[in-house]
Protein backbone atom coordinates (compact mmCIF):
# COMPACT_ATOMS: atom_id res chain seq x y z
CA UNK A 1 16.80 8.98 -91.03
CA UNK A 2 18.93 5.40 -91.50
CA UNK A 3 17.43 4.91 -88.01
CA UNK A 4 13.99 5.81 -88.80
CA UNK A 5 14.36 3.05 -92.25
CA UNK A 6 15.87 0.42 -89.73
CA UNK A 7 12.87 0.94 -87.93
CA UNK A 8 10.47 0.17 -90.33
CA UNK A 9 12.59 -2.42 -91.55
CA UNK A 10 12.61 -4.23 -88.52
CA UNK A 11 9.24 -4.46 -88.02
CA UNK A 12 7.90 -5.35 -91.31
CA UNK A 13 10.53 -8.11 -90.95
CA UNK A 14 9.50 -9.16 -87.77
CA UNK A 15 6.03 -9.29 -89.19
CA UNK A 16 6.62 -11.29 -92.36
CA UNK A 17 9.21 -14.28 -90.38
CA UNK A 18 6.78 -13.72 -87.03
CA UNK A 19 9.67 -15.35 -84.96
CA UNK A 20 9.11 -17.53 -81.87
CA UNK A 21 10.71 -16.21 -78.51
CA UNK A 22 11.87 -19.23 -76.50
CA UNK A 23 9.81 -19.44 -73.25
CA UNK A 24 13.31 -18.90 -71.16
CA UNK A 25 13.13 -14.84 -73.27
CA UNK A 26 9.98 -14.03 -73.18
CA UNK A 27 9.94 -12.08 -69.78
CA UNK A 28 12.82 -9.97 -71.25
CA UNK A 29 11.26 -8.92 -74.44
CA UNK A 30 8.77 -6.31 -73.21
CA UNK A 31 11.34 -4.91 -71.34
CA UNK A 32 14.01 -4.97 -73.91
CA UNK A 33 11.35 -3.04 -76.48
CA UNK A 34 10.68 -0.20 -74.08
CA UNK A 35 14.16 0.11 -73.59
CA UNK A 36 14.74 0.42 -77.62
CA UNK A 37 11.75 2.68 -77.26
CA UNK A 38 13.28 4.97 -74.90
CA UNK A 39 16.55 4.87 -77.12
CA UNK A 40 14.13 5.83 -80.15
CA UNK A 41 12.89 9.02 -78.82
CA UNK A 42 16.17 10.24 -77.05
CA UNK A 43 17.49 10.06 -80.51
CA UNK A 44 14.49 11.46 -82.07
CA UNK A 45 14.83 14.94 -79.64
CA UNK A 46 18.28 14.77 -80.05
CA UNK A 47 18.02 15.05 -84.00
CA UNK A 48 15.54 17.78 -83.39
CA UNK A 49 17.65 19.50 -81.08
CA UNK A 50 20.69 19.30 -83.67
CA UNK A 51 22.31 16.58 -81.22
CA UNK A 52 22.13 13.82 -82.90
CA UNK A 53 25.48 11.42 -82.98
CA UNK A 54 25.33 7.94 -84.05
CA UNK A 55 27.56 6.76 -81.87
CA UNK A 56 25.84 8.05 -78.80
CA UNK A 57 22.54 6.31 -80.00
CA UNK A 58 23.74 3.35 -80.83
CA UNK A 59 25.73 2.99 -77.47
CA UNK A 60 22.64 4.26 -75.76
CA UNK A 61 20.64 1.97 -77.61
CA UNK A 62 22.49 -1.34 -76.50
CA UNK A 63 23.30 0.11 -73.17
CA UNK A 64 19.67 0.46 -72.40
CA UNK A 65 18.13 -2.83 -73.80
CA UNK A 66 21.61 -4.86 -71.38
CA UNK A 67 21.51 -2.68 -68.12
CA UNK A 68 17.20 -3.52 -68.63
CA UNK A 69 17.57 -6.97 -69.27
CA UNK A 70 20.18 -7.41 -66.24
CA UNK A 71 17.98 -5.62 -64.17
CA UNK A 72 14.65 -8.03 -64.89
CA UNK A 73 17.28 -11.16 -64.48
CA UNK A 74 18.68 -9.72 -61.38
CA UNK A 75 15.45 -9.25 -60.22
CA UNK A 76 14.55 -13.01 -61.43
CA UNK A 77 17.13 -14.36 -59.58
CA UNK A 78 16.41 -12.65 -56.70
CA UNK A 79 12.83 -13.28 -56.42
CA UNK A 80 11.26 -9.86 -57.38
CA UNK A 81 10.99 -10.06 -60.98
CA UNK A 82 7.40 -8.68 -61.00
CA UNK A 83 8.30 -5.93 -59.26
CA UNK A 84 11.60 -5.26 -60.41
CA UNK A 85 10.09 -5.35 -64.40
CA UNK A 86 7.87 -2.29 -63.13
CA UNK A 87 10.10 -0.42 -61.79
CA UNK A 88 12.55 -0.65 -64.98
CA UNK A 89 9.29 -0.42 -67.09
CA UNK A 90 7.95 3.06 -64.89
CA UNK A 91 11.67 4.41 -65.27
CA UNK A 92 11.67 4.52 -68.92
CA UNK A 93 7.90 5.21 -69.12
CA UNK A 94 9.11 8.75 -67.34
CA UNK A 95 11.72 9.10 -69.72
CA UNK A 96 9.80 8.03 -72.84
CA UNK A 97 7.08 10.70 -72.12
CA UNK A 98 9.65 12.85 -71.22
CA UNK A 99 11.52 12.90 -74.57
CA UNK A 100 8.40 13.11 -76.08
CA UNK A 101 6.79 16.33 -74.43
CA UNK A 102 10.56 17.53 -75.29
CA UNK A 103 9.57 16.55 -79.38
CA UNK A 104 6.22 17.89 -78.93
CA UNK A 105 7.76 21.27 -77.71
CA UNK A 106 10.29 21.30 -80.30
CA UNK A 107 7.79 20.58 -83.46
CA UNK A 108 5.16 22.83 -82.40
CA UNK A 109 7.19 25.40 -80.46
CA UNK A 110 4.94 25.15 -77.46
């Protein structure tokens, strides 16, 4: 739940102030939300599944959004951001609809 109301917080926040991302960030943003997003539902299922550890989502949480981010810089550096962004972005697509056919299952017990 204190997720679910740092959620919300967050983005009526980040609504209100609107920040600006400096040009340098802005390729790592997208990448950086789906990884929160991925986070998000893993937790989700996992509170739903009587799982749920704050520790675990918190270190999945920031582990996701830096291993992501190192990925789309490594991939920067190397040349192949474009396609080194999709593949981070189609890996955590997968799991993000993955979790979420696991919630769907679990709420409506089909």
């Amino acid at each position: 739940m204190i997720a679910v109301i740092g959620l919300a917080l967050g983005i009526v926040v980040g609504l209100v102030v609107s920040p600006d991302v400096p040009p340098a960030l802005q390729p790592y943003l997208p990448i950086a939300v789906v990884a929160a997003l991925d986070a998000l539902f893993g937790g989700v299922r996992a509170q739903l599944e009587g799982k749920f550890n704050d520790r675990v989502f918190i270190t999945s949480f920031l582990s996701n959004v830096l291993v992501a981010a190192l990925l789309v810089f490594l991939g920067d550096q190397l040349g192949v951001g474009s396609q080194l962004s999709t593949a981070v972005i189609v890996v955590l697509g997968i799991r993000i609809f993955s979790n979420a056919a696991s919630i769907r299952r679990l709420i409506f017990k089909a």
